[in-house]
N, C-alpha and C. Protein backbone atom coordinates (compact mmCIF):
# COMPACT_ATOMS: atom_id res chain seq x y z
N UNK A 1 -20.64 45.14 66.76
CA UNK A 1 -20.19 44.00 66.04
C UNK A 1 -18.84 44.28 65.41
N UNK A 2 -18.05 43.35 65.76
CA UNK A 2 -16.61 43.52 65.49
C UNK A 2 -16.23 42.79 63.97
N UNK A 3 -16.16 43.75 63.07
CA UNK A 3 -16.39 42.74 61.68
C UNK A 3 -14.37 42.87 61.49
N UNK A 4 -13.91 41.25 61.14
CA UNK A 4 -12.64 40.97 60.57
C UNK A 4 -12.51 41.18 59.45
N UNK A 5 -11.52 41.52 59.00
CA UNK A 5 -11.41 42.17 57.45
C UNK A 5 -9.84 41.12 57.23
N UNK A 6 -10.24 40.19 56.53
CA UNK A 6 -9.32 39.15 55.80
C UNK A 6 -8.98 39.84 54.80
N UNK A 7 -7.77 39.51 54.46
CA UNK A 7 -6.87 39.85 53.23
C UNK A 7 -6.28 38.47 53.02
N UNK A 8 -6.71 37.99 51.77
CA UNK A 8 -5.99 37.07 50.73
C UNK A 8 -5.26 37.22 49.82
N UNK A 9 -3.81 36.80 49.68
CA UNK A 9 -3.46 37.06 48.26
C UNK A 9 -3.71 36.79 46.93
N UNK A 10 -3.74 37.59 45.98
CA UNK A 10 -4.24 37.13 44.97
C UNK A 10 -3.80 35.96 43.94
N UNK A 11 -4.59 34.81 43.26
CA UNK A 11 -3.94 34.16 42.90
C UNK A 11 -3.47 34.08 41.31
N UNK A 12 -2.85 33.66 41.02
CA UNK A 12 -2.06 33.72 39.35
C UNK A 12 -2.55 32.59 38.87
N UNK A 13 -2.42 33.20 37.24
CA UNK A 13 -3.80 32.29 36.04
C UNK A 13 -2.99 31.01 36.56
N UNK A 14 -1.45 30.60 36.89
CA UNK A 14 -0.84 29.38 36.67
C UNK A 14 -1.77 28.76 37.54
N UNK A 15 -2.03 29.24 38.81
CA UNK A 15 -2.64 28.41 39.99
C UNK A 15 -3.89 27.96 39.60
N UNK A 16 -4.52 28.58 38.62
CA UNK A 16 -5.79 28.11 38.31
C UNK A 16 -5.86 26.84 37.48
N UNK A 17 -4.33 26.38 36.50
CA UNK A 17 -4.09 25.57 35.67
C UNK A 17 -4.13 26.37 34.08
N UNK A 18 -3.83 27.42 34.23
CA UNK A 18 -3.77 28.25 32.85
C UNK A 18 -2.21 27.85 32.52
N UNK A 19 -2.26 27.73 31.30
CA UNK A 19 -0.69 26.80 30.92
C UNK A 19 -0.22 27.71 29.48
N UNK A 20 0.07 28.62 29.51
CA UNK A 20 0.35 29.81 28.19
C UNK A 20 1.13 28.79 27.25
N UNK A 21 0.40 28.76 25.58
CA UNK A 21 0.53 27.61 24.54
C UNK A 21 1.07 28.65 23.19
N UNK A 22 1.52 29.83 23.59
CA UNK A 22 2.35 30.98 22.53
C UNK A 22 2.87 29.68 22.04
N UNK A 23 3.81 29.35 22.75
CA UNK A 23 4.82 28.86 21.93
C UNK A 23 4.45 27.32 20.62
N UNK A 24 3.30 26.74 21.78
CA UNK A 24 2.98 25.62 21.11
C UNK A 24 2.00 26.13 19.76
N UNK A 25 1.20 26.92 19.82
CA UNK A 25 0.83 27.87 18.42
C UNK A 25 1.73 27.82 17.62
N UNK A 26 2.86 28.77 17.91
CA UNK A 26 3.48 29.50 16.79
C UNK A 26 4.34 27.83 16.04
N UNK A 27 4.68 27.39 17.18
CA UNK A 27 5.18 25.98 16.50
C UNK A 27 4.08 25.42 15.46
N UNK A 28 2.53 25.27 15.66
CA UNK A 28 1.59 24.43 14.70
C UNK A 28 1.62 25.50 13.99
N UNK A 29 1.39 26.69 13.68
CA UNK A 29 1.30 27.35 12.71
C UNK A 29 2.47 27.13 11.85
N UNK A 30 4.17 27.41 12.13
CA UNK A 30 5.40 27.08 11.53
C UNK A 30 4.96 25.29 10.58
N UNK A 31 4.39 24.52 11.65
CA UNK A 31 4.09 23.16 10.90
C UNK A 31 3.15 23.14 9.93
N UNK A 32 2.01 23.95 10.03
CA UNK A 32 1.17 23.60 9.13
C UNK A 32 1.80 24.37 7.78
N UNK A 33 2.48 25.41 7.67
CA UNK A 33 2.96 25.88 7.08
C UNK A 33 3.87 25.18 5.64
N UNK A 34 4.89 24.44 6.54
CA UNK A 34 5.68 23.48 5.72
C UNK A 34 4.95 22.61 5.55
N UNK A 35 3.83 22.14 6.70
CA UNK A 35 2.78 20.79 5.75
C UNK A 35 2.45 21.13 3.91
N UNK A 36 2.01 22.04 4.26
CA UNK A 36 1.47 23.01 2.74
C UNK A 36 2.46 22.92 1.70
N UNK A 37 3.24 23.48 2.01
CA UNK A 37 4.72 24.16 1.37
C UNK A 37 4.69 22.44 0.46
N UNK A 38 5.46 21.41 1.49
CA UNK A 38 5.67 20.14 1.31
C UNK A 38 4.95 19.62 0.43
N UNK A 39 3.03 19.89 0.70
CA UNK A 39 2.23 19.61 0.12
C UNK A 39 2.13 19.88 -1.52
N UNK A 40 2.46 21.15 -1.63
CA UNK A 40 2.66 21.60 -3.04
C UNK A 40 3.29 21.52 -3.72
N UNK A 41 4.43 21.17 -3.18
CA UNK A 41 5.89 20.39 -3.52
C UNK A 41 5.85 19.26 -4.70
N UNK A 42 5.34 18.42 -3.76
CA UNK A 42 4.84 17.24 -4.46
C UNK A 42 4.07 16.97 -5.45
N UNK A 43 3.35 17.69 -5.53
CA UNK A 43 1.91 17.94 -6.53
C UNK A 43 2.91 18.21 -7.61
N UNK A 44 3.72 19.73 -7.49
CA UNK A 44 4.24 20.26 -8.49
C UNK A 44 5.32 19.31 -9.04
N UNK A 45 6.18 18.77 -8.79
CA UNK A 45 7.39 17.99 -9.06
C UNK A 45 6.91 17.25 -9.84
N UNK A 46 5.93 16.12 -9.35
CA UNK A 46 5.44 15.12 -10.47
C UNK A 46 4.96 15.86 -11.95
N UNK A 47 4.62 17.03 -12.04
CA UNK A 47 4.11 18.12 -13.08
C UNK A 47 5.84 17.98 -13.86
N UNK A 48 6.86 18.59 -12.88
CA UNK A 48 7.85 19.18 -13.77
C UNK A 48 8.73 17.78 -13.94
N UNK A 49 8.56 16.41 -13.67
CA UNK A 49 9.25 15.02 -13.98
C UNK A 49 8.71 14.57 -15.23
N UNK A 50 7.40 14.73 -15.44
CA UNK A 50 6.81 14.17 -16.60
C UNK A 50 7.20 15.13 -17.80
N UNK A 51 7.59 16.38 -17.61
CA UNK A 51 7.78 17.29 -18.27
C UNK A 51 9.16 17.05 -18.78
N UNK A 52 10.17 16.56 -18.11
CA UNK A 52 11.19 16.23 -18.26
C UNK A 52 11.70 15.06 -18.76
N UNK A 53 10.65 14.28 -18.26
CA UNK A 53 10.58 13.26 -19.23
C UNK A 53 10.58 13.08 -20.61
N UNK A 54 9.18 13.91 -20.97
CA UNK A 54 8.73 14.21 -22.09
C UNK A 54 9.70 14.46 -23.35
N UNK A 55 11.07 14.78 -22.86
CA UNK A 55 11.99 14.91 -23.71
C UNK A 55 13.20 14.10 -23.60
N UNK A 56 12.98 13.16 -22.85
CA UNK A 56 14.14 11.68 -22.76
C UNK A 56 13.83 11.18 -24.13
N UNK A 57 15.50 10.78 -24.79
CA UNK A 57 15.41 10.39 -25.99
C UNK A 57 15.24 8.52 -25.74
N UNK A 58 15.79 7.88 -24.28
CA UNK A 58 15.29 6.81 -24.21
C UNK A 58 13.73 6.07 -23.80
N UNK A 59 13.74 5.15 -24.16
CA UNK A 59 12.14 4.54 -23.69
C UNK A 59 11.74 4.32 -22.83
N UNK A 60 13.34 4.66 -21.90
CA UNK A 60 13.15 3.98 -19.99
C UNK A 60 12.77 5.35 -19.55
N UNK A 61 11.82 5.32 -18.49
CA UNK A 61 11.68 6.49 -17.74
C UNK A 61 12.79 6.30 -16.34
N UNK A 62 13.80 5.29 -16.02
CA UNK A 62 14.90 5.31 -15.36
C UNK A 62 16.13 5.97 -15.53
N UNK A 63 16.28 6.48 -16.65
CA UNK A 63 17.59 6.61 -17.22
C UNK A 63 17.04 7.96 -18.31
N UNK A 64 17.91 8.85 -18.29
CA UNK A 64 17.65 10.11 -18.80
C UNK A 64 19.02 10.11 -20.09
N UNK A 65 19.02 9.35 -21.13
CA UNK A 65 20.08 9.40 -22.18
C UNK A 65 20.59 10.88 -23.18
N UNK A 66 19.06 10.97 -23.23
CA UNK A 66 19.48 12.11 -24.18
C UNK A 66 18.15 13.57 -24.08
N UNK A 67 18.60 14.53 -24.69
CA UNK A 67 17.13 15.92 -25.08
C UNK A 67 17.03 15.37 -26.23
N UNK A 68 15.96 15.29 -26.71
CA UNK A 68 14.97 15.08 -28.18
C UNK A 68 13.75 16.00 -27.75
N UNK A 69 13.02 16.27 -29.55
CA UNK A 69 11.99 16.51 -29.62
C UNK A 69 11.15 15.11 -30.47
N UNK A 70 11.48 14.79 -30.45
CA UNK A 70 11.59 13.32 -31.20
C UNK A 70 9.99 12.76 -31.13
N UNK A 71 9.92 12.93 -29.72
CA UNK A 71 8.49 12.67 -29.26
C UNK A 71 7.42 13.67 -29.86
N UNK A 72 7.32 15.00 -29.84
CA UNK A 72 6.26 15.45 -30.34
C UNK A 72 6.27 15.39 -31.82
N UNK A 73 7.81 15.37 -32.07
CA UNK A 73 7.50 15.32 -33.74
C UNK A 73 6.49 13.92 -34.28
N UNK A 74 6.40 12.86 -33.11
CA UNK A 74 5.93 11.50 -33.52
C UNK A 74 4.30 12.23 -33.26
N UNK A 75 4.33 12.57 -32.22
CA UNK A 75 2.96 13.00 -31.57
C UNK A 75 1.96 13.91 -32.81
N UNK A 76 2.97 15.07 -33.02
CA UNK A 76 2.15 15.63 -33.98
C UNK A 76 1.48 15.27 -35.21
N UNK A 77 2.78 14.36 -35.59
CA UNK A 77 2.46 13.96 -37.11
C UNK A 77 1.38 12.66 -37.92
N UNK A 78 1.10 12.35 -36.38
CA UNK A 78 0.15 11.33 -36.49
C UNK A 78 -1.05 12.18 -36.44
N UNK A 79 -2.51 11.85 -37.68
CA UNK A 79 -3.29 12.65 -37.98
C UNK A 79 -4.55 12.03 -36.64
N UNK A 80 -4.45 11.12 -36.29
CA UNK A 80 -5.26 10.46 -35.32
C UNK A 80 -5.16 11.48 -33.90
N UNK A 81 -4.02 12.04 -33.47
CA UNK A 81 -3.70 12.88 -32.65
C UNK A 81 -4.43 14.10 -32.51
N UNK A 82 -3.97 14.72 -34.05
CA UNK A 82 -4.00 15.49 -34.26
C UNK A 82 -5.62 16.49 -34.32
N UNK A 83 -6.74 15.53 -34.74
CA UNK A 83 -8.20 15.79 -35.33
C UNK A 83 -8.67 16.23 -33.67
């Protein structure tokens, strides 16, 4: 019995539909990253606006006139606050 001995070449992950996503990773990781970043951003800012506020000598929160303490001195000295 005369046995044939085939040789095939071997085939590559591409041929199988393997599609290498390194790059598309490192990109969602870079994004989720600044999602966060962005995320905390925001949170914090509104923290350090009110803070800044807090010492506008005008009544508009549009318009930044003057630094006072003006406000806590009102804040403190009221005993209703204060208890």
């Amino acid at each position: 019995m005369n046995s044939i001995h085939l040789s095939y070449p071997k085939a590559t992950l591409e041929e199988y539909g393997y599609k290498n996503h390194v790059i598309l990773k490192t990109l969602w990781r870079i994004l989720k990253a600044l999602l966060v970043a962005f995320s905390v951003f925001m949170l914090y800012i509104s923290i350090v606006l009110i803070a800044i506020q807090s010492f506008n000598s005008s009544a508009s929160t549009t318009e930044f006139t003057g630094f006072t303490f003006q406000n806590y001195v009102d804040m403190f000295s009221k005993r209703s606050l204060t208890n």
